[in-house]
N, C-alpha and C. Protein backbone atom coordinates (compact mmCIF):
# COMPACT_ATOMS: atom_id res chain seq x y z
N UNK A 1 102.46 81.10 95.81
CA UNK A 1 101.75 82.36 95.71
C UNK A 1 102.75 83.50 95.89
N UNK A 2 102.74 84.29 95.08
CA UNK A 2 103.36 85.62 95.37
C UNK A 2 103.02 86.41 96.01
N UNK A 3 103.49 87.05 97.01
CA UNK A 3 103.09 88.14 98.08
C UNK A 3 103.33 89.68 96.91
N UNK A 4 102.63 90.79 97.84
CA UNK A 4 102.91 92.07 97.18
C UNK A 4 102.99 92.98 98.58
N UNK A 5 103.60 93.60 98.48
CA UNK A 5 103.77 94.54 99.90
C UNK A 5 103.14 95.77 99.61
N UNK A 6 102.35 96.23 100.41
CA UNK A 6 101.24 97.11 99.91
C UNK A 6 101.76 98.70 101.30
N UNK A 7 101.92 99.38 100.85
CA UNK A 7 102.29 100.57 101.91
C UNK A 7 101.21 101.31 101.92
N UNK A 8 100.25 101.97 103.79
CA UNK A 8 99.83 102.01 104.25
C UNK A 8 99.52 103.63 103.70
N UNK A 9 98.71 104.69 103.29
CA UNK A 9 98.80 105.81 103.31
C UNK A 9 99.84 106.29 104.37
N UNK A 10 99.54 106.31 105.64
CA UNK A 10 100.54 106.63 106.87
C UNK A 10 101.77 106.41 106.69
N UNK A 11 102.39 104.91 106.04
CA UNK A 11 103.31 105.30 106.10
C UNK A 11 104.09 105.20 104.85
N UNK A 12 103.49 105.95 103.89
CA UNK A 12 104.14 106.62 102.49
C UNK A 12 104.14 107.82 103.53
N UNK A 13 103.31 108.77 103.99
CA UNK A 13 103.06 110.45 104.68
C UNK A 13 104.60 110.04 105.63
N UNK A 14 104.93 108.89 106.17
CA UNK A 14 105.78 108.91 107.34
C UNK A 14 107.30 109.01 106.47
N UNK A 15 107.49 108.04 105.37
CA UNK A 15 108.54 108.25 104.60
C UNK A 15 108.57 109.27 103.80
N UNK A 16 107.95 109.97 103.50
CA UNK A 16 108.03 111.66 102.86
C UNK A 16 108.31 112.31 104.45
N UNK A 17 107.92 112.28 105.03
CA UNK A 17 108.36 113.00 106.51
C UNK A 17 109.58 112.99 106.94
N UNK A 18 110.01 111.59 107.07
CA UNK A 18 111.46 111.17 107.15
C UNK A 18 112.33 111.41 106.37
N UNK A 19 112.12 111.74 104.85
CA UNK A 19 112.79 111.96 103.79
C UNK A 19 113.28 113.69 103.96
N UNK A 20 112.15 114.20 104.59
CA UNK A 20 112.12 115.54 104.22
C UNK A 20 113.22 116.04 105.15
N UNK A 21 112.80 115.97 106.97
CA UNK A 21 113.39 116.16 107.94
C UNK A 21 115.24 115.63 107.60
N UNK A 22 115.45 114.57 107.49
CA UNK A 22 116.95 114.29 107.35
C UNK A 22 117.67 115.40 105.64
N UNK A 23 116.60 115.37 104.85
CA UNK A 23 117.36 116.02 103.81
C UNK A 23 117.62 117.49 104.37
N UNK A 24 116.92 118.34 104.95
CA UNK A 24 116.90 119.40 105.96
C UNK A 24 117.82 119.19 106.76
N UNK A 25 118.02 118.12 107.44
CA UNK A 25 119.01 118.36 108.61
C UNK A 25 119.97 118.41 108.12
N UNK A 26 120.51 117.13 106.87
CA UNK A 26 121.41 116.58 106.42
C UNK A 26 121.78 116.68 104.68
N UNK A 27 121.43 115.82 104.26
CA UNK A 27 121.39 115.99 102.75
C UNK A 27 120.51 115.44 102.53
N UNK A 28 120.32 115.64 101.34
CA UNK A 28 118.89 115.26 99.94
C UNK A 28 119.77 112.99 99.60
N UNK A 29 121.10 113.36 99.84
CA UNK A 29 121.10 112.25 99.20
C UNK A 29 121.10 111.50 100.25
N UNK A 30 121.07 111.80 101.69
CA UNK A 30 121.43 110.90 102.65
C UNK A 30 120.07 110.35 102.61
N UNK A 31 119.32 111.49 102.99
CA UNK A 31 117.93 111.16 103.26
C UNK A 31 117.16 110.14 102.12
N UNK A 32 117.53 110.43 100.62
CA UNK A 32 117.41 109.16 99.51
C UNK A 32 117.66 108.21 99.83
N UNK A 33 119.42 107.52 100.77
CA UNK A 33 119.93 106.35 100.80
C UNK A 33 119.02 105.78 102.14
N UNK A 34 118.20 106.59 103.21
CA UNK A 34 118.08 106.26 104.13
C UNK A 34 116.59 105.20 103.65
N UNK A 35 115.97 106.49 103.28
CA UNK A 35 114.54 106.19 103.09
C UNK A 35 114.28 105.11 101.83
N UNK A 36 115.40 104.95 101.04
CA UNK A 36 115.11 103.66 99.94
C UNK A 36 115.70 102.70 100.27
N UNK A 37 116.60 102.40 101.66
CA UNK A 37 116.59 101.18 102.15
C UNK A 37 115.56 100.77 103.23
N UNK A 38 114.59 102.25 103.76
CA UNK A 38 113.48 101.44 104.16
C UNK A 38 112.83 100.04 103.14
N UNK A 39 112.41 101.46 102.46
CA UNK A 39 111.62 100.59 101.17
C UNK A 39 112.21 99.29 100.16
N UNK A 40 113.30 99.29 100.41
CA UNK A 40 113.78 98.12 100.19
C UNK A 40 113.53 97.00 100.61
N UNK A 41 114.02 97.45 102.16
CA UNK A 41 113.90 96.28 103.19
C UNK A 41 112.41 95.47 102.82
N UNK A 42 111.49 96.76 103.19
CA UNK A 42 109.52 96.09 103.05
C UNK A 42 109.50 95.54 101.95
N UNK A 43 109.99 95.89 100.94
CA UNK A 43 109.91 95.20 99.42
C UNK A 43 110.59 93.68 99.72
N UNK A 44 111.26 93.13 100.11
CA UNK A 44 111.73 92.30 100.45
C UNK A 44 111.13 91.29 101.12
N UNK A 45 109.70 91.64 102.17
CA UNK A 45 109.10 90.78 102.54
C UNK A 45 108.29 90.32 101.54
N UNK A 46 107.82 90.94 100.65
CA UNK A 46 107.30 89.82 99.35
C UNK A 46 108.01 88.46 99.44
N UNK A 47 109.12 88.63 99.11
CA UNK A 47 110.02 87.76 98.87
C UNK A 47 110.38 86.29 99.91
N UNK A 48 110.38 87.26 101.14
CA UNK A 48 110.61 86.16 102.25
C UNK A 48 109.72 86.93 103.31
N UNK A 49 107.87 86.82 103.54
CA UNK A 49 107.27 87.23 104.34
C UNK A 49 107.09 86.47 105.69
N UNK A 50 108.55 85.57 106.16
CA UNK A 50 108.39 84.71 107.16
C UNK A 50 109.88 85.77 107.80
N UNK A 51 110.50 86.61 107.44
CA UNK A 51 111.66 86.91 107.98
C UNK A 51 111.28 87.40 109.12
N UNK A 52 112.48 87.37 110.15
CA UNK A 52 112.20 88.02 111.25
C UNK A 52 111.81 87.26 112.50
N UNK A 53 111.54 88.18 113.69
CA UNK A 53 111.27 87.43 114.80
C UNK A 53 109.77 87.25 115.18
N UNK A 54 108.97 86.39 115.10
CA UNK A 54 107.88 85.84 115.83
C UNK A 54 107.56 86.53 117.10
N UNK A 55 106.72 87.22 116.88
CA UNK A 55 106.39 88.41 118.07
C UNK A 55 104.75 88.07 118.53
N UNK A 56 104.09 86.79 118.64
CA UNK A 56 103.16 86.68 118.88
C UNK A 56 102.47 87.38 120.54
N UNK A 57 103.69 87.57 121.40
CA UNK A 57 103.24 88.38 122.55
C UNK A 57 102.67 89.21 122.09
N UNK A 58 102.62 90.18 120.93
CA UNK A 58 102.22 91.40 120.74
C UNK A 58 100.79 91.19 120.14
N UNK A 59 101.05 90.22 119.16
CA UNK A 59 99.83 89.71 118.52
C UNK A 59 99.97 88.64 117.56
N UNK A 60 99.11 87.90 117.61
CA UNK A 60 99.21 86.12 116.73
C UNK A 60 99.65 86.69 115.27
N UNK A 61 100.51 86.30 114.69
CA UNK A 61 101.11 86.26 113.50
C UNK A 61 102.03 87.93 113.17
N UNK A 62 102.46 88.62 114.16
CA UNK A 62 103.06 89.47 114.41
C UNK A 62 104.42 89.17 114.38
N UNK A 63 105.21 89.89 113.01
CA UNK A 63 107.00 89.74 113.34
C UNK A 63 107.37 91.10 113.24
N UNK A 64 108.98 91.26 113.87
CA UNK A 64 109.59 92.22 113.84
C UNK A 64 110.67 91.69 113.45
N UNK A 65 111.11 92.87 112.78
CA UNK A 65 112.57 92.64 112.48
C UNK A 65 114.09 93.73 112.34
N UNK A 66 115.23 93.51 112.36
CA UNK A 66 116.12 94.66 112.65
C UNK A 66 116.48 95.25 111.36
N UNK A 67 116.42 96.66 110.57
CA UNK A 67 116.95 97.32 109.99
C UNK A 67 118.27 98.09 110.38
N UNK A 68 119.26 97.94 110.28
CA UNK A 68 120.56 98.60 110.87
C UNK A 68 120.33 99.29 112.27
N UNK A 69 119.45 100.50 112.51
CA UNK A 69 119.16 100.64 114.53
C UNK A 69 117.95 100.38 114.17
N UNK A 70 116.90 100.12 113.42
CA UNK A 70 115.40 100.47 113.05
C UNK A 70 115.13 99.36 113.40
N UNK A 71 113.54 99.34 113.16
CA UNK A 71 113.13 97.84 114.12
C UNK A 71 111.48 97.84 112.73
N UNK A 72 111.32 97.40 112.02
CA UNK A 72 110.17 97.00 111.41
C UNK A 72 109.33 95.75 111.95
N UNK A 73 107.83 96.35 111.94
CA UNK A 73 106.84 95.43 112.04
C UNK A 73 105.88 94.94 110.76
N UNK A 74 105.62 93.85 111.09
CA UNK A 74 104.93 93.56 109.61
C UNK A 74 103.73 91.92 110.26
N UNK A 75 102.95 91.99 109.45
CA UNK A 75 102.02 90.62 109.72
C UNK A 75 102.95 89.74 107.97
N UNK A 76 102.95 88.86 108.32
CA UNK A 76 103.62 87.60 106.93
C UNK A 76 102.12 87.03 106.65
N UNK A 77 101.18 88.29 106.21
CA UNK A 77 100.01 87.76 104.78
C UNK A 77 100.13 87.68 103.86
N UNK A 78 99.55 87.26 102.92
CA UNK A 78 99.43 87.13 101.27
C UNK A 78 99.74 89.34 101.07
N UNK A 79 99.42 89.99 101.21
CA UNK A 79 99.28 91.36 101.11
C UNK A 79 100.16 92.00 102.80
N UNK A 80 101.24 91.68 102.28
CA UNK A 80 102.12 92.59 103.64
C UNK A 80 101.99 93.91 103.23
N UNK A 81 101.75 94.69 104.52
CA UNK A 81 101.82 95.70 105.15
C UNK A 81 102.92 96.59 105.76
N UNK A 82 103.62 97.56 105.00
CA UNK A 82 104.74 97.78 105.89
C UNK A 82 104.50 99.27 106.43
């Protein structure tokens, strides 16, 4: 079965937020390289929606995982969530 990673209204509003603030602080292109290796990364759990660490303390079928300092959460369903 193929997974599809489906992004949350919140956090498309959170990556336009993030996009905006660093291109402001910084540059337009930093803030591009930053925010499309978010979206990379989540695109990626399609692919392998088992990556990461098993975080069931938090909640049953709960992983996290490390983005360079960033820390992503995700459930490994048929329809990930990033």
């Amino acid at each position: 079965m193929t997974s599809s990673v489906v992004f949350t209204p919140e956090a498309e509003e959170q990556l336009v937020d993030l996009y905006r603030y660093i291109a402001a602080a910084g540059s337009p292109e930093a803030a591009a390289r930053y925010t499309d290796s978010i979206v990379t990364f989540c695109e990626e759990l399609a692919a392998f929606p088992y990556q990461g660490r098993a975080r069931d303390d938090i909640r049953p079928g709960f992983d996290s995982s490390a983005t360079g300092d960033e820390w992503s959460s995700h459930s490994p369903l048929p329809r990930t969530l990033c």
